[in-house]
Protein backbone atom coordinates (compact mmCIF):
# COMPACT_ATOMS: atom_id res chain seq x y z
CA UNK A 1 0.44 -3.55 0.39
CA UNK A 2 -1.41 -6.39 -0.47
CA UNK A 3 -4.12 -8.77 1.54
CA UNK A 4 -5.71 -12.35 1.06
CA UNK A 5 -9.08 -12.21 3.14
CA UNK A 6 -11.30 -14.41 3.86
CA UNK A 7 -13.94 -14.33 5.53
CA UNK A 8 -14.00 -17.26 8.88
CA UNK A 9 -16.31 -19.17 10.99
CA UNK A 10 -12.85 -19.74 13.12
CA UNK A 11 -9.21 -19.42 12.88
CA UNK A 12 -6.36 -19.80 14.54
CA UNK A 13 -2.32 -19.72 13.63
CA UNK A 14 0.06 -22.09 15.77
CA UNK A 15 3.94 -21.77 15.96
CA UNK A 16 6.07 -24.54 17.22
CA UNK A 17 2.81 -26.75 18.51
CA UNK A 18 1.46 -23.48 20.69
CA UNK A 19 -1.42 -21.15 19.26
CA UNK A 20 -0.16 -17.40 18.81
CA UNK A 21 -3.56 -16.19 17.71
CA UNK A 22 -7.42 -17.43 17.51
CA UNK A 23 -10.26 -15.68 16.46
CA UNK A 24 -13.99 -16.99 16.05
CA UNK A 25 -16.57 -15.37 13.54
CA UNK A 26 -14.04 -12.75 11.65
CA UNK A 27 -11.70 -11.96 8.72
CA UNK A 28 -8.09 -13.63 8.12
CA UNK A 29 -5.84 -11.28 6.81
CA UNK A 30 -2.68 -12.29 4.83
CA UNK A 31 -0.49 -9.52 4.62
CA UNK A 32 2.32 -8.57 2.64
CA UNK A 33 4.53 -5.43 2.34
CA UNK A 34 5.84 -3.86 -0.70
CA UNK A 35 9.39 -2.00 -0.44
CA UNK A 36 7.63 1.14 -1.87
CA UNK A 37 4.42 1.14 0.77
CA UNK A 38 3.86 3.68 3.60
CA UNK A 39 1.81 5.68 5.37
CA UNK A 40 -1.11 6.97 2.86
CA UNK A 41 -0.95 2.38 1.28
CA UNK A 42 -1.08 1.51 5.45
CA UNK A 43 -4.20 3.76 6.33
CA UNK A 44 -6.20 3.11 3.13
CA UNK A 45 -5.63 -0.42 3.27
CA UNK A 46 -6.98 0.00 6.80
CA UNK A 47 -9.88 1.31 6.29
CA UNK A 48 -10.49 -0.61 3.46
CA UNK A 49 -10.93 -3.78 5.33
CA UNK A 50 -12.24 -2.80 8.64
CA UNK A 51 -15.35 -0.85 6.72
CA UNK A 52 -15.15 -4.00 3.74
CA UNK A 53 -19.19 -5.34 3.81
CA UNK A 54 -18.43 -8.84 3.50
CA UNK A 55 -20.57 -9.80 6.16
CA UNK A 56 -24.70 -10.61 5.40
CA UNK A 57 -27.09 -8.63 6.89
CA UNK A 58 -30.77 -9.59 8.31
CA UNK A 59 -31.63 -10.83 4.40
CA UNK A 60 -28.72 -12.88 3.31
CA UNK A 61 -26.78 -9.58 1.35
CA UNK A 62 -22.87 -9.25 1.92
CA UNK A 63 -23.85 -5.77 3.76
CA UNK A 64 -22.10 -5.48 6.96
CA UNK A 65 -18.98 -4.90 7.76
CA UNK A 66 -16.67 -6.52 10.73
CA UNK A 67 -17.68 -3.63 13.07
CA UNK A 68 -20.98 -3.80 12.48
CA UNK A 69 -21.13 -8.00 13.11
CA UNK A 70 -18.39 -7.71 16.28
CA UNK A 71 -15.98 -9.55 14.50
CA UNK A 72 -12.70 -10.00 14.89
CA UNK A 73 -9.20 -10.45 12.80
CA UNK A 74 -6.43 -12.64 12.32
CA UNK A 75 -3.74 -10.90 10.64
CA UNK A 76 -0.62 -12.93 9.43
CA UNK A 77 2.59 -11.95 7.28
CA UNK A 78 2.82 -13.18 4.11
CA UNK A 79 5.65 -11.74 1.54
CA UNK A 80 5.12 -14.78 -0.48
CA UNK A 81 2.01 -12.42 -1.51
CA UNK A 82 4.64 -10.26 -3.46
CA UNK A 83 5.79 -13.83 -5.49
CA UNK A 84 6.80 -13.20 -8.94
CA UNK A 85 5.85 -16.19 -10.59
CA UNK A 86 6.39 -14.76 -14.17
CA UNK A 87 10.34 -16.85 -14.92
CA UNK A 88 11.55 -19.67 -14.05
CA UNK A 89 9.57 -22.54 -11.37
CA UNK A 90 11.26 -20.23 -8.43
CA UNK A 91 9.02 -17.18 -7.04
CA UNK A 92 11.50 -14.59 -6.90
CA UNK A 93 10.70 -11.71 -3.80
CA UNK A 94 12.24 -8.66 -5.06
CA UNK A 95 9.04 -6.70 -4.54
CA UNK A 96 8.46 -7.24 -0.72
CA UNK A 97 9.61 -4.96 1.74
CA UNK A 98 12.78 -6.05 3.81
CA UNK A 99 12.01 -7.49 7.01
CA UNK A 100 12.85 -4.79 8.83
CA UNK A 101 10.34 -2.62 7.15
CA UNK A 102 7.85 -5.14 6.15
CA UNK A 103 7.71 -5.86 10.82
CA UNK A 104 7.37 -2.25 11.32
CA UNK A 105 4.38 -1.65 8.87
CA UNK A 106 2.53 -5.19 9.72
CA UNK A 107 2.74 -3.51 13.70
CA UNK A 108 0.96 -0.68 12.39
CA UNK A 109 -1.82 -2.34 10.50
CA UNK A 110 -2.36 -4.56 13.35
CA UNK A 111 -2.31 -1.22 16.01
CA UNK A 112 -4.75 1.00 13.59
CA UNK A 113 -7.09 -1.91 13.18
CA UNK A 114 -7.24 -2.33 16.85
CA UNK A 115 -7.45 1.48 17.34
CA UNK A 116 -10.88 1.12 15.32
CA UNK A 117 -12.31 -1.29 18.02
CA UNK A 118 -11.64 -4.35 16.67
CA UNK A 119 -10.26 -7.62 18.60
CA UNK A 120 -7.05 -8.89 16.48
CA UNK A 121 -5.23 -11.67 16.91
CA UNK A 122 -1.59 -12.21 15.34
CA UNK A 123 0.60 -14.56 14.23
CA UNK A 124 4.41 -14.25 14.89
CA UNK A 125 6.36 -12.06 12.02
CA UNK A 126 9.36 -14.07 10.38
CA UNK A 127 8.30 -17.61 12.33
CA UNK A 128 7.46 -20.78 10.04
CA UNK A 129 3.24 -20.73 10.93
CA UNK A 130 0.54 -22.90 10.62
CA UNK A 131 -2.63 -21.82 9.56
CA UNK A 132 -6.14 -23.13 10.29
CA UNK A 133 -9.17 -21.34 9.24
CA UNK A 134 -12.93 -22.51 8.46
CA UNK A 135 -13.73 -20.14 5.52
CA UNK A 136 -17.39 -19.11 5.31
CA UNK A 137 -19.34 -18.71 2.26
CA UNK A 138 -16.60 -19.67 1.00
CA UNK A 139 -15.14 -15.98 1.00
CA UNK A 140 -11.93 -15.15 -0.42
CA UNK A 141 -10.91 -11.60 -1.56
CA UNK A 142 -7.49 -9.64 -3.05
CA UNK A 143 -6.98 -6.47 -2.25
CA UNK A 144 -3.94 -4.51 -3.54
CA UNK A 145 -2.57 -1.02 -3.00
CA UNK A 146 -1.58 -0.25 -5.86
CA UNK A 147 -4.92 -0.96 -7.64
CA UNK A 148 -6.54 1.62 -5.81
């Protein structure tokens, strides 16, 4: 699995001119699904981000976590995070789950986050989105399963 966070003021994701999800202070979460990912990629990559201390503490030092600031999280599909850029000017997507899989195992990432305690908004899986965030710091991280 891999995620694109960053870390928001505000956020929001709109499909067909009506807002599916909106969060205030928080983490965006693009997320994509590998063919090969399951159970042990979806609970580490849990974990992962809901404990990730991205957020400053009383001195200015990225030390808390989303817990610990009562944040909340936007989580939106992405296989184009599974791109191979490498030939040609086409991304090819051989490396993302099928959308079958890739649905099942974004539901589950979005159900064990919220199972921590924290608020999550969605987008809508296989819809064209828009995306609006205010990205604070600015804070951008890559996380990938397979690097772990």
């Amino acid at each position: 699995m891999r995620a694109c966070i960053q870390r928001v003021s505000e956020a929001r994701v709109t499909v067909d001119g009506a807002v599916a999800g909106e969060i205030g202070r928080g983490l965006v979460v693009l997320l994509g699904v590998a063919s090969e990912d399951g159970e042990e990629e979806l609970a580490w990559l849990t974990e992962k981000l809901v404990g990730l201390r991205v957020f400053e503490d009383a001195v200015g030092k990225m030390n808390c976590s989303l817990a610990e600031v009562g944040g909340a999280m936007l989580v939106v599909s992405q296989f184009t995070l599974y791109g191979d850029c490498r030939r040609g000017r086409r991304p090819g997507f051989s490396g993302a789950a099928p959308p079958e899989i890739a649905e099942r195992m974004y539901e589950a990432f979005v159900d064990r986050v919220r199972s921590l305690g924290i608020e999550v908004a969605t987008g809508r899986f296989r819809e064209h989105m828009l995306v609006s965030l205010v990205n604070d710091g600015p804070v951008t991280l890559w996380i990938d399963t397979a690097d772990r």
